[in-house]
Structures are given as C-alpha cells and as structure tokens.
Protein backbone atom coordinates (compact mmCIF):
# COMPACT_ATOMS: atom_id res chain seq x y z
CA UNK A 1 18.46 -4.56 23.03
CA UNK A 2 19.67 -6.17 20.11
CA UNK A 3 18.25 -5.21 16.50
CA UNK A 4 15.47 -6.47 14.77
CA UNK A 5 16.47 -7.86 11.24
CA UNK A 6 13.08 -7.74 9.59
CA UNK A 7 12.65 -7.53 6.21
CA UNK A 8 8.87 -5.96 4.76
CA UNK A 9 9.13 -9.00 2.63
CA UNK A 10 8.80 -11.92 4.86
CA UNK A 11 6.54 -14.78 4.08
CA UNK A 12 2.96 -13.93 4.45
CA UNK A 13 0.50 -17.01 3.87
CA UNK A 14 -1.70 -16.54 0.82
CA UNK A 15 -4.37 -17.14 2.76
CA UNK A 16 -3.90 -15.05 5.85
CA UNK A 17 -6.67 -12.53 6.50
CA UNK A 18 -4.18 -9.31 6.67
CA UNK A 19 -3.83 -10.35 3.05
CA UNK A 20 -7.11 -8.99 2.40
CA UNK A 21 -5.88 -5.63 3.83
CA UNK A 22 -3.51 -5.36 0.97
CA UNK A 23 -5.69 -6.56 -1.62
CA UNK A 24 -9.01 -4.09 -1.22
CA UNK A 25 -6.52 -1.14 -0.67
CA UNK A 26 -4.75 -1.58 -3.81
CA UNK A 27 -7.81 -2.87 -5.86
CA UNK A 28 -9.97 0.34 -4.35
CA UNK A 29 -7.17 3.26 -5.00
CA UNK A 30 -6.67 1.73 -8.41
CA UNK A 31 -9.94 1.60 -9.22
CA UNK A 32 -10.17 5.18 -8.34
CA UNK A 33 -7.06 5.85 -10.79
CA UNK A 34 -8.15 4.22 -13.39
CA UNK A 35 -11.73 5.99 -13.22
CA UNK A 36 -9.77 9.27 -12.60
CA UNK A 37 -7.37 8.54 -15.21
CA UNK A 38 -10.31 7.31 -18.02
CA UNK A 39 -12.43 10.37 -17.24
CA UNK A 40 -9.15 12.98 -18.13
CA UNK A 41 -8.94 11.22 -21.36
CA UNK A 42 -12.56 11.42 -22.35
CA UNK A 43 -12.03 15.33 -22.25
CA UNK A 44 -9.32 15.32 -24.68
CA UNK A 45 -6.79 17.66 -23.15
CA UNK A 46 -3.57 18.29 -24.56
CA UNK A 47 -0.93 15.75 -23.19
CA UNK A 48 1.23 18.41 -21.60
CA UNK A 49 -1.17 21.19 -21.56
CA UNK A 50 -0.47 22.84 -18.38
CA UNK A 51 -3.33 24.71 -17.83
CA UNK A 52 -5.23 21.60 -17.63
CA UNK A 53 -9.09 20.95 -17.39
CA UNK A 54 -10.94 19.71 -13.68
CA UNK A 55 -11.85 15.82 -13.42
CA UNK A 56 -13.25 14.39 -10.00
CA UNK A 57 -12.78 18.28 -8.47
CA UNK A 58 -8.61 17.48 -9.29
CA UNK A 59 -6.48 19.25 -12.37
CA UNK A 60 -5.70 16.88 -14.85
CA UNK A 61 -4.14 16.75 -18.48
CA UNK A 62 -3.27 14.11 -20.83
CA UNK A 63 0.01 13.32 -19.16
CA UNK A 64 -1.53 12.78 -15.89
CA UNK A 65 -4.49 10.81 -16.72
CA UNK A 66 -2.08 8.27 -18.47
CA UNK A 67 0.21 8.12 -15.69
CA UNK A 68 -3.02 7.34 -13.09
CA UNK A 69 -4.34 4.47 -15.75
CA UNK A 70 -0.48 3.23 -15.30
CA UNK A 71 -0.62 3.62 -11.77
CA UNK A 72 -3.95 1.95 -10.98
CA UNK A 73 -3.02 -0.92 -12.77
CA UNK A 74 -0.75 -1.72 -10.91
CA UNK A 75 -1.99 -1.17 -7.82
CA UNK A 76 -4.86 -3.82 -10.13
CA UNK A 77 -1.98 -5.70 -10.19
CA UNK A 78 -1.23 -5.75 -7.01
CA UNK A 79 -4.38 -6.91 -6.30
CA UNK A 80 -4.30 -9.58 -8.00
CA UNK A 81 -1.04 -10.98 -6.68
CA UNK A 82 -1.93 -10.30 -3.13
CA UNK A 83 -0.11 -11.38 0.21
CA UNK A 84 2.77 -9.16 1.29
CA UNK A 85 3.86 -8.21 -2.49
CA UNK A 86 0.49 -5.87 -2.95
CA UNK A 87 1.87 -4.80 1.01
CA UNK A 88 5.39 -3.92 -0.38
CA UNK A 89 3.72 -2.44 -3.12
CA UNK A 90 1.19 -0.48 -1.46
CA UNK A 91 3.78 0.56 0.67
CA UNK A 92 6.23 1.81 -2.19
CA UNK A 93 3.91 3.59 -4.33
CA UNK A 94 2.41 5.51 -1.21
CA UNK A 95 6.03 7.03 -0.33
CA UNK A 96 6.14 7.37 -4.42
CA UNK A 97 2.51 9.29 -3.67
CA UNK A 98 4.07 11.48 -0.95
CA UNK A 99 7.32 12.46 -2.63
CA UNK A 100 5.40 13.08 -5.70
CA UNK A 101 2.98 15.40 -3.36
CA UNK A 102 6.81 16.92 -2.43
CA UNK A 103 8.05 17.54 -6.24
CA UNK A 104 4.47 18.94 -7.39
CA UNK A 105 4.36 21.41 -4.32
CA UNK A 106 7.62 22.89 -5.18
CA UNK A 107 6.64 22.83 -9.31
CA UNK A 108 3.08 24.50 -8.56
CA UNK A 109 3.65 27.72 -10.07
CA UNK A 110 6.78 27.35 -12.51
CA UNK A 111 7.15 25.92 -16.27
CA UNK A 112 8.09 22.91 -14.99
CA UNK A 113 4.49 21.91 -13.59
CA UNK A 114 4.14 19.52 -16.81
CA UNK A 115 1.38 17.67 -15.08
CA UNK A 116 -1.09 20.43 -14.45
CA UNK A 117 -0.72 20.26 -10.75
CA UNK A 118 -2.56 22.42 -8.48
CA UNK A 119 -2.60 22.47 -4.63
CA UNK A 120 -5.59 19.83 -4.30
CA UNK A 121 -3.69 17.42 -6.30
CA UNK A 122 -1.22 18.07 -4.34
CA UNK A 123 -3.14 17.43 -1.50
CA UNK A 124 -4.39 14.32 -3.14
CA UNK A 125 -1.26 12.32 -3.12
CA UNK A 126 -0.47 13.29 0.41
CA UNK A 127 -3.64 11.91 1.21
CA UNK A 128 -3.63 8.23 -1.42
CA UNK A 129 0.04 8.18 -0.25
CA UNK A 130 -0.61 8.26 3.65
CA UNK A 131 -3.42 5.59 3.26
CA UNK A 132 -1.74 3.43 0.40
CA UNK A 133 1.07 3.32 3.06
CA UNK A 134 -1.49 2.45 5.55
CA UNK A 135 -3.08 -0.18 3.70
CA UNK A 136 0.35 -1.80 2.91
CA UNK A 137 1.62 -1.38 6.68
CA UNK A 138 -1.51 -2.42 7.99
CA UNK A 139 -0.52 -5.96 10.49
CA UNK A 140 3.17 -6.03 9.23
CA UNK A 141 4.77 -2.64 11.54
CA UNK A 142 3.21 -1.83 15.16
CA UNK A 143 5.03 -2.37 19.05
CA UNK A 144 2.31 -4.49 19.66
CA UNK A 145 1.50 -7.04 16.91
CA UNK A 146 -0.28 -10.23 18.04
CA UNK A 147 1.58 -13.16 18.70
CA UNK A 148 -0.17 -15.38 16.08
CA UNK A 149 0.74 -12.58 13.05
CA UNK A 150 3.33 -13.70 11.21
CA UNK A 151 4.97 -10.89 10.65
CA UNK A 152 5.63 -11.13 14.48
CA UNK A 153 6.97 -14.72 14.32
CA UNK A 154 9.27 -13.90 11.55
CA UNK A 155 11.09 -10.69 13.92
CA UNK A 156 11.05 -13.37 17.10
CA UNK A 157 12.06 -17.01 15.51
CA UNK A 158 13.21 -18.15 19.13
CA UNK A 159 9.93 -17.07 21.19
CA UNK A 160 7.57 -17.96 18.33
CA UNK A 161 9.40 -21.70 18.28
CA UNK A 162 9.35 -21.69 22.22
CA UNK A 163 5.40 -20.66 22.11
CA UNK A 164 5.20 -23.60 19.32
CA UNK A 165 6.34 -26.01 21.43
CA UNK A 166 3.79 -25.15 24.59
CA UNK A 167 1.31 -25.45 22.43
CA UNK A 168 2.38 -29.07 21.07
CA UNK A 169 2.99 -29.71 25.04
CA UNK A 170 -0.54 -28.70 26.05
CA UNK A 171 -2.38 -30.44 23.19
CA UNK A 172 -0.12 -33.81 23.55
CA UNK A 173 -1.11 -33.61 27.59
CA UNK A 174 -4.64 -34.24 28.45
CA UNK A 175 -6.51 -32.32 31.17
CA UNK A 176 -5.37 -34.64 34.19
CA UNK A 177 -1.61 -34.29 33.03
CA UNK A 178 -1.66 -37.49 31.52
CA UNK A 179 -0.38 -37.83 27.95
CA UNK A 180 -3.18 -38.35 25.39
C-alpha cells in the first residue's frame, strides 16, 4: 500500500464530459437560490427579523434571502467557469451547506437564530449540501473509476503511462504483427 497523493484539483480537460456534471449542478442549485433568494425579498421582511415569513415552503428573512442571491451566484459562477473549479466548488459549498445545517440545528430555538431558521431549512441544507457534494464528487472520488477518467490517470501516473504506451504499440502494429 503506499498513499495516494491526489489533490481534488487536478487537471480536468475543459472539454471532458464529467465537466458537465459540475456545471448543471451548480447552475441548477443556484438557480434555485437565486429564485429562493429573489422571492424573500419581494415580501419585504425585516433583514434580521427572526420570526421570518414562508418562501418555497422554507423560513426566510431579509438576511437569508441575500445570503442565497450571494450563494447562487456563485454557484452561477461556478457554472460558468466549469471543469474541476465548479467541482471544488460544488464540493466546498456543500460541506459549507452541511455545517451550516449543523450551526442552524443547534441555533433553532435561541436569540441567536438571526436567519429565521426552522427545522425544514435545516433540513434543506443537509439535503443541497449532500447533493452539491455529489454533483462536485461526481467522476473525481470512487474505488472504481474508469481507466480513461482523468482523475484516475492523475492518482496512477505509472499505469496510466504504461496503458499509454500499449495503446501506441497496438495502433503502430497492424493486425498480422507487422508494423504499419
């Protein structure tokens, strides 16, 4: 066994079809902050106003919607950018999701619940976290990645150049074993 020094930022063609992945998960959950952020704003609640007012079935108030516009475009941003910087980004702002799912469970019914949390927000950023992480993960971690993903040939340099070379062997010999 010897360890695996992978990095979630390797090189990821801009091109490559996992790059899609990234892209419609951050352009979809941000478009889905945005709208939810937009729609708390039309209501005109008080920024901090704790008791907040229901948008999209979720507690919102002024702080919150702002904070979703924020979030959403970046995720736009994201987007935009593509390739394995809206992966790393996906990935980081779902574990910002889930830890903010944490913080806002343990805030529900104190002073300090400044965003107008309730449990189905909080159940709400488990749930855009887990799949933002997904989305962002999505080709780049697994046991089993394909040998062609390359993520893969990043974590095994020697075997990918070794399966390189085959490849260059087999095309440069013709069917009969002859060289071409």
């Amino acid at each position: 066994m010897r360890p695996v020094n992978a990095q979630l930022d390797d090189h990821l063609p801009a091109d490559h079809k996992l790059s899609q992945v990234y892209r419609i998960g951050a352009g979809l959950t941000g478009l889905l902050l945005v709208a939810f952020g937009i729609l708390g704003l039309i209501d005109r609640i008080g920024f901090f106003d704790t008791g907040g007012d229901t948008v999209l079935a979720l507690n919102t108030n002024g702080a919150l919607s702002i904070l979703s516009i924020c979030i959403g475009g970046l995720l736009f941003f994201g987007m935009v950018i593509g390739g394995s910087t809206a992966s790393t980004l996906n990935i980081v702002v779902g574990l910002l999701f889930i830890a903010s799912g944490f913080v806002n469970l343990a805030l529900l019914d104190t002073g300090l619940n400044f965003l107008a949390f309730r449990i189905q927000n909080v159940l709400f950023s488990f749930v855009v976290g887990v799949m933002l992480m997904w989305f962002g993960m999505y080709g780049r971690v697994g046991s089993a990645l394909p040998h062609d993903n390359p993520y893969w040939r990043a974590r095994h340099p020697e075997q990918a150049a070794r399966e390189q070379r085959t490849r260059a062997t087999a095309r440069s010999v013709g069917p009969a074993g002859r060289p071409v």
